[in-house]
C-alpha atoms as a PDB file:
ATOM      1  CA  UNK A   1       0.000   0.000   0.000  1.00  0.00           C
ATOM      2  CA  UNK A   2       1.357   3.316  -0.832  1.00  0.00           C
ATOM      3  CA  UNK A   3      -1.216   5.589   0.101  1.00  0.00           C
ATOM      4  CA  UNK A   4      -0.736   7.825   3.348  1.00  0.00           C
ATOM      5  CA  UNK A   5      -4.742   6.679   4.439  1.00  0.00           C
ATOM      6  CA  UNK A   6      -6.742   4.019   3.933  1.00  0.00           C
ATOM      7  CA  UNK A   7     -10.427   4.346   4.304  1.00  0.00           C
ATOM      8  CA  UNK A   8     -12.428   1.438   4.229  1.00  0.00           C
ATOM      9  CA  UNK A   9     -16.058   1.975   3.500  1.00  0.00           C
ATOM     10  CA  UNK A  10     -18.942  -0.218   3.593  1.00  0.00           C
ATOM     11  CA  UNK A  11     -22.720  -0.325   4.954  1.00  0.00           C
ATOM     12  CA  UNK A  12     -23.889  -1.179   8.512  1.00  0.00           C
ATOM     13  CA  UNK A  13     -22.791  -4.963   9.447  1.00  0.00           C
ATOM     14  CA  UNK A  14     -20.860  -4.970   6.458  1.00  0.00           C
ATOM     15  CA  UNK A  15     -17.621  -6.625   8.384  1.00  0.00           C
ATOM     16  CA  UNK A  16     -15.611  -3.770   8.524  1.00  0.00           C
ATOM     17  CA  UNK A  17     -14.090  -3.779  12.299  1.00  0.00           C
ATOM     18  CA  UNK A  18     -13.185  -7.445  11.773  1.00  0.00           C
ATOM     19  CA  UNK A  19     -11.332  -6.799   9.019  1.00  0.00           C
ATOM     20  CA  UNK A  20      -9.484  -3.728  10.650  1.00  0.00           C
ATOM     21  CA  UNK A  21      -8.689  -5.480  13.962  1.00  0.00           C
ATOM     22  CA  UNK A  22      -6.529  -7.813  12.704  1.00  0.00           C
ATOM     23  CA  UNK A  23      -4.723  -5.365  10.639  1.00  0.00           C
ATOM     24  CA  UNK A  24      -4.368  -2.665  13.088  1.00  0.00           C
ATOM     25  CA  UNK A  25      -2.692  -5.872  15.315  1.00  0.00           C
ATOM     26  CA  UNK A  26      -0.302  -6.669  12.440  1.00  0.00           C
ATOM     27  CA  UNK A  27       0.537  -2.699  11.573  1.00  0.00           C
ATOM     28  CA  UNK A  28       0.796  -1.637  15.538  1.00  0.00           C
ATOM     29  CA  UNK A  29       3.547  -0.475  17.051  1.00  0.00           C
ATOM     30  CA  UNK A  30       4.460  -1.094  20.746  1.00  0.00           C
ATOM     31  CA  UNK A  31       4.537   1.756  22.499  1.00  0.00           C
ATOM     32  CA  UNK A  32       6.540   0.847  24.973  1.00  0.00           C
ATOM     33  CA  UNK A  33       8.786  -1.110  23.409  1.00  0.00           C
ATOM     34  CA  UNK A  34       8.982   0.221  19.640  1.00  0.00           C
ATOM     35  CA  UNK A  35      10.538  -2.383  17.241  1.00  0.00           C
ATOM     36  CA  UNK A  36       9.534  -4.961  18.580  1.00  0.00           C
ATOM     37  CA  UNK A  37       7.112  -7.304  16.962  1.00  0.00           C
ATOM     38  CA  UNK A  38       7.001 -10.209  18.868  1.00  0.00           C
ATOM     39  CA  UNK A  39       3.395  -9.686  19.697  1.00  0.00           C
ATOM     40  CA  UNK A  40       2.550  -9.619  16.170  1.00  0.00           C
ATOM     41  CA  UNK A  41       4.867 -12.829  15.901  1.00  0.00           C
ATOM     42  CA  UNK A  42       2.797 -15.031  18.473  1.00  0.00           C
ATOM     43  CA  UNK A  43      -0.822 -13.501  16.754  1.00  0.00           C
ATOM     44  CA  UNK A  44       0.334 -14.529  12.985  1.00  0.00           C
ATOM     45  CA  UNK A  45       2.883 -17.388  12.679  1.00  0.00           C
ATOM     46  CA  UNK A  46       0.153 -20.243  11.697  1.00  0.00           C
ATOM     47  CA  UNK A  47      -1.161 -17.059   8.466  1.00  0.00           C
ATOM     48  CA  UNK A  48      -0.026 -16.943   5.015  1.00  0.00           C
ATOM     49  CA  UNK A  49       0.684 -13.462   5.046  1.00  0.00           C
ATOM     50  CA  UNK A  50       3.604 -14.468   8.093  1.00  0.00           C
ATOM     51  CA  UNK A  51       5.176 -16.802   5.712  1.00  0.00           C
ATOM     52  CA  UNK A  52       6.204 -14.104   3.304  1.00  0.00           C
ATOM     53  CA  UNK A  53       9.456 -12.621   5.659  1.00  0.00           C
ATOM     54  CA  UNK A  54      10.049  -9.604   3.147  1.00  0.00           C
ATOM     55  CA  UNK A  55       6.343  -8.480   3.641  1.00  0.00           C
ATOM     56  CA  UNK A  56       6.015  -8.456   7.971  1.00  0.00           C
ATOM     57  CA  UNK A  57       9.938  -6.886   7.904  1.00  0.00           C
ATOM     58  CA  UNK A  58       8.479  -3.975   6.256  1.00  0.00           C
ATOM     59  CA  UNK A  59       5.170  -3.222   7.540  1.00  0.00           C
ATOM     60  CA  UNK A  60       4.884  -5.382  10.924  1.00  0.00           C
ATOM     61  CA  UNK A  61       4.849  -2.951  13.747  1.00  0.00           C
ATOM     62  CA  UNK A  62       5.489   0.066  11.454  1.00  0.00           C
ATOM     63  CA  UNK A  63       2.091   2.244  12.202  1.00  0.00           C
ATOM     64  CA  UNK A  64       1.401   3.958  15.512  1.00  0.00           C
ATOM     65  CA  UNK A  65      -2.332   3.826  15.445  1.00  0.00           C
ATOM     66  CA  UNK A  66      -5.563   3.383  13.538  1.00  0.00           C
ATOM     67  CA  UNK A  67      -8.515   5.760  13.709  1.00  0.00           C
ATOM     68  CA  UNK A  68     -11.589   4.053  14.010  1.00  0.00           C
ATOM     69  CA  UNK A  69     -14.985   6.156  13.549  1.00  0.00           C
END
């Protein structure tokens, strides 16, 4: 993804938190201990998305926050 924001639209009980609760797991970063992804390494080692190493080094634990409305 390139884009600064992401906004994910859809209508009522459309799905939309439980797709953005995993991701804002995978994208979080720890606040007290920034860097470190080993939350994010117990949550997603059994996904396909955890087998592909180039993928999580880049954008595991690289996003402070989401804003959910």
């Amino acid at each position: 993804m390139t884009a600064k924001y992401c906004c994910s639209q859809g209508p009522r009980r459309f799905g939309k938190s439980v797709f953005m609760s995993p991701l804002n797991a995978f994208l979080k970063i720890d606040d007290n201990n920034p860097g470190d992804t080993s939350f994010q390494n117990q949550i997603f080692k059994d996904t396909k998305s955890f087998q592909d190493k180039e993928f999580c080094n880049k954008y595991m634990g690289s996003t402070l926050s989401f804003l959910f409305l």
